[in-house]
N, C-alpha and C. Protein backbone atom coordinates (compact mmCIF):
# COMPACT_ATOMS: atom_id res chain seq x y z
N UNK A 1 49.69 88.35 56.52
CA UNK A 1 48.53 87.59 56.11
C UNK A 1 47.55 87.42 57.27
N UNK A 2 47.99 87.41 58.53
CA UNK A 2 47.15 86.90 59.44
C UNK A 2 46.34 88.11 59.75
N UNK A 3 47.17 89.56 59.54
CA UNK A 3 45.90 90.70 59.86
C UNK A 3 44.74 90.63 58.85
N UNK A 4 44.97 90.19 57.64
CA UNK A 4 44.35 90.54 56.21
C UNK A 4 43.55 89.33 56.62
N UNK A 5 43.57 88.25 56.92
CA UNK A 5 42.63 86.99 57.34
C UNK A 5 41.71 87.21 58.60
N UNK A 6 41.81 88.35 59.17
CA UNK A 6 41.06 88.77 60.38
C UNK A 6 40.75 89.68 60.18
N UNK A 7 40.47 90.62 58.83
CA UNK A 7 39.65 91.04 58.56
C UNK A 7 40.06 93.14 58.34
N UNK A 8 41.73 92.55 58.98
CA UNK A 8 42.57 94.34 59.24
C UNK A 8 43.13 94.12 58.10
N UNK A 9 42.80 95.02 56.70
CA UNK A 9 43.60 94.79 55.75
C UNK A 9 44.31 96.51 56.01
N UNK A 10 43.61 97.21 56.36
CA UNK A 10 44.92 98.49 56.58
C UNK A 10 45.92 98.19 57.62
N UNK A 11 45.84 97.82 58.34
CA UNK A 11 47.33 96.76 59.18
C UNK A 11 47.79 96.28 58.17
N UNK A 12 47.09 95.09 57.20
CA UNK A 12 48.48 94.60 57.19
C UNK A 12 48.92 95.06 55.91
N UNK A 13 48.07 95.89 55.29
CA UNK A 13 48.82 97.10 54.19
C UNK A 13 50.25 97.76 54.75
N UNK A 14 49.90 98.08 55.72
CA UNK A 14 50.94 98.66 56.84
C UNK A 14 51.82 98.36 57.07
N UNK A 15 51.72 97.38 57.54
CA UNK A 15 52.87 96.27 57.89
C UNK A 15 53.81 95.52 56.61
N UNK A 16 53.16 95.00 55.22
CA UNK A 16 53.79 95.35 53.73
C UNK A 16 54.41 96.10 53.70
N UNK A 17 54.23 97.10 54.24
CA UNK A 17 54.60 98.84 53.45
C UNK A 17 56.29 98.87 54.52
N UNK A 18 56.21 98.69 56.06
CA UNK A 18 57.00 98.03 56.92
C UNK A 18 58.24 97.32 56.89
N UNK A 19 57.74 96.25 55.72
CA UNK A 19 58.46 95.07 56.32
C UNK A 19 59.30 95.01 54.90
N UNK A 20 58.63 95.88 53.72
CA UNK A 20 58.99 95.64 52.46
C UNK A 20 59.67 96.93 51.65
N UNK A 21 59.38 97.85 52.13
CA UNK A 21 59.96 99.26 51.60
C UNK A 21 61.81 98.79 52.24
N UNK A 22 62.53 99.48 51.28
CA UNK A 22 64.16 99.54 51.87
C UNK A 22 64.49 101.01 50.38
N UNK A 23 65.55 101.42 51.01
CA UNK A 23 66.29 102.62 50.51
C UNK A 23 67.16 101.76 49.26
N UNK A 24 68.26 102.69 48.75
CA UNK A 24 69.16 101.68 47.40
C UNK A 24 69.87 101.04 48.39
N UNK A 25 70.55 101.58 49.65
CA UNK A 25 71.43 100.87 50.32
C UNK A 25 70.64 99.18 50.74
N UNK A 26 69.69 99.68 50.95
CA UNK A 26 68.92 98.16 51.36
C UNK A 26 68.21 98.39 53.17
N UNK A 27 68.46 99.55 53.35
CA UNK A 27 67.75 99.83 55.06
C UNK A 27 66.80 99.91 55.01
N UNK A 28 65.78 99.49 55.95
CA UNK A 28 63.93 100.00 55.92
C UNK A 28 63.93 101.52 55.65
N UNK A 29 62.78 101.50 55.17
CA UNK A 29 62.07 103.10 55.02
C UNK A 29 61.61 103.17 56.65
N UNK A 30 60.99 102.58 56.91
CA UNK A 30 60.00 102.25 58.13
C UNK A 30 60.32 101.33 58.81
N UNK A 31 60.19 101.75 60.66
CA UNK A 31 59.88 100.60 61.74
C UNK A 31 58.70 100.42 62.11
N UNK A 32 58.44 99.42 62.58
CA UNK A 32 57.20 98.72 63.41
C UNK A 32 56.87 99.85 64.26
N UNK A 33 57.73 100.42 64.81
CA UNK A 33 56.94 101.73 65.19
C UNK A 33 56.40 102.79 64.71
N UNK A 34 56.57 103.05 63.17
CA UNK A 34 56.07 104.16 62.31
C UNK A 34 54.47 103.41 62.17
N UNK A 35 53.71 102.39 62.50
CA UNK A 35 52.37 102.00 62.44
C UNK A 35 51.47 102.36 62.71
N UNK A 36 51.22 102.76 63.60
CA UNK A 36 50.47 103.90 64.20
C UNK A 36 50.19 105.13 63.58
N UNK A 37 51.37 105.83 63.39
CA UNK A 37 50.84 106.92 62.73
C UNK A 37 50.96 106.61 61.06
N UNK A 38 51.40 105.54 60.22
CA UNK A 38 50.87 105.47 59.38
C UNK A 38 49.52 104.93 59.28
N UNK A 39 49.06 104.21 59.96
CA UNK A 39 47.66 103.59 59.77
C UNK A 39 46.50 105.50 59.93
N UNK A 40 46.96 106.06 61.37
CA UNK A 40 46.46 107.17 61.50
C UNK A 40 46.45 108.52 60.35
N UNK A 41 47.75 108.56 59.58
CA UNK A 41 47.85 109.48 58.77
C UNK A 41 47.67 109.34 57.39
N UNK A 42 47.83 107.91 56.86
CA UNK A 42 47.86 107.56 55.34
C UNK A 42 46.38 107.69 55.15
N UNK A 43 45.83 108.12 53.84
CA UNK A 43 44.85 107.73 53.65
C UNK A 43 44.94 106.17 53.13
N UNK A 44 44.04 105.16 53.29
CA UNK A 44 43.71 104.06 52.83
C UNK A 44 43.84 103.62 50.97
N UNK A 45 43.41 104.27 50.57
CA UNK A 45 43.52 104.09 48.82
C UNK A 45 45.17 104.37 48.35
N UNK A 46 45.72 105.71 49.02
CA UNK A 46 46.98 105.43 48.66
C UNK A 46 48.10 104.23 49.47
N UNK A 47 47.62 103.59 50.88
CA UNK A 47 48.39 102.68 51.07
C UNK A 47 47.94 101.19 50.11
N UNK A 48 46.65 101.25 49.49
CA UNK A 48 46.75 100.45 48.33
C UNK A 48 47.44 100.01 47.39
N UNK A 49 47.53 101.56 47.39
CA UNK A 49 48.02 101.75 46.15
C UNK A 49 49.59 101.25 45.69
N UNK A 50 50.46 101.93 46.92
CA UNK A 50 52.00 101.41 47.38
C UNK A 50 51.55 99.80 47.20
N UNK A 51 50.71 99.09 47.95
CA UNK A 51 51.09 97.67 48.16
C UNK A 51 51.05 97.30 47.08
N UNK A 52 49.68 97.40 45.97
CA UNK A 52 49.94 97.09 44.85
C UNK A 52 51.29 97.76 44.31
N UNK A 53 51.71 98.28 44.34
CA UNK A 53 53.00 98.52 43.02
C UNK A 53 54.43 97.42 44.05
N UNK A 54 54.40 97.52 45.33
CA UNK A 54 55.00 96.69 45.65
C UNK A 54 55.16 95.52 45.47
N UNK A 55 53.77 94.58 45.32
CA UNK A 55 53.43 93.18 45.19
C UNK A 55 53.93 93.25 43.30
N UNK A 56 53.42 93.88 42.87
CA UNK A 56 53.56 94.36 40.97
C UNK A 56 54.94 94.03 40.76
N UNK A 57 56.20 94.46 41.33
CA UNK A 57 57.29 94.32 41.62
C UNK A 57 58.28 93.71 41.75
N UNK A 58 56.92 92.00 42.46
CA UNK A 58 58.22 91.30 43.12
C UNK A 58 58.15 90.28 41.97
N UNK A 59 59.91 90.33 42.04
CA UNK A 59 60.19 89.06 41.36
C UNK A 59 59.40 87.83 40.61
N UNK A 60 59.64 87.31 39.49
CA UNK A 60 58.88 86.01 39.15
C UNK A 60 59.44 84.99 39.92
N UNK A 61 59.01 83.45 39.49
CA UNK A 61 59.58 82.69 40.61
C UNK A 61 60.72 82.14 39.32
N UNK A 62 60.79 82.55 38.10
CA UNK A 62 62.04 82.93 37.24
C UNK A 62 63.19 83.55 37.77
N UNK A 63 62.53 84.46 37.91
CA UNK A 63 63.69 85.59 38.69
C UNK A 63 64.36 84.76 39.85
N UNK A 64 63.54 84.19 40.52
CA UNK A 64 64.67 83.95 41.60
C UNK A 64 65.09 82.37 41.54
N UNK A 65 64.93 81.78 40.48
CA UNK A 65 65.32 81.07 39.97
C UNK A 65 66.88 80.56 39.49
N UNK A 66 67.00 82.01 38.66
CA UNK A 66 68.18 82.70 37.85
C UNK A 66 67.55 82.29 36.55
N UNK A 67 66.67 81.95 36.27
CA UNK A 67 66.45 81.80 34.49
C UNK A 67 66.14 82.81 33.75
């Protein structure tokens, strides 16, 4: 939030994409060091795009509820 409040929303697309991607086992896709060259190599609309389907995704506050 604090990149996206200062105005870096491809950071902190980035950093979403980072902190929130995991495999079935449950390991990151990505480290804090893959940032760089994702900010450098992704185009912008498709790291949108990931965050939206990520954010789309998460849980209701049902869900983690158990109801």
């Amino acid at each position: 939030m604090e990149c996206a409040n200062k105005g870096n929303a491809a950071e902190a697309m980035v950093l979403t994409i980072i902190y929130r991607l995991i495999d079935a086992e449950g390991n990151p896709l990505f480290r804090k060091l893959d940032k760089t060259e994702l900010l450098k190599s992704v185009d912008p609309d498709v790291l949108a795009s990931v965050v939206n389907q990520i954010n789309n995704s998460d849980p209701s506050a049902e869900d983690i509820e158990g109801n």
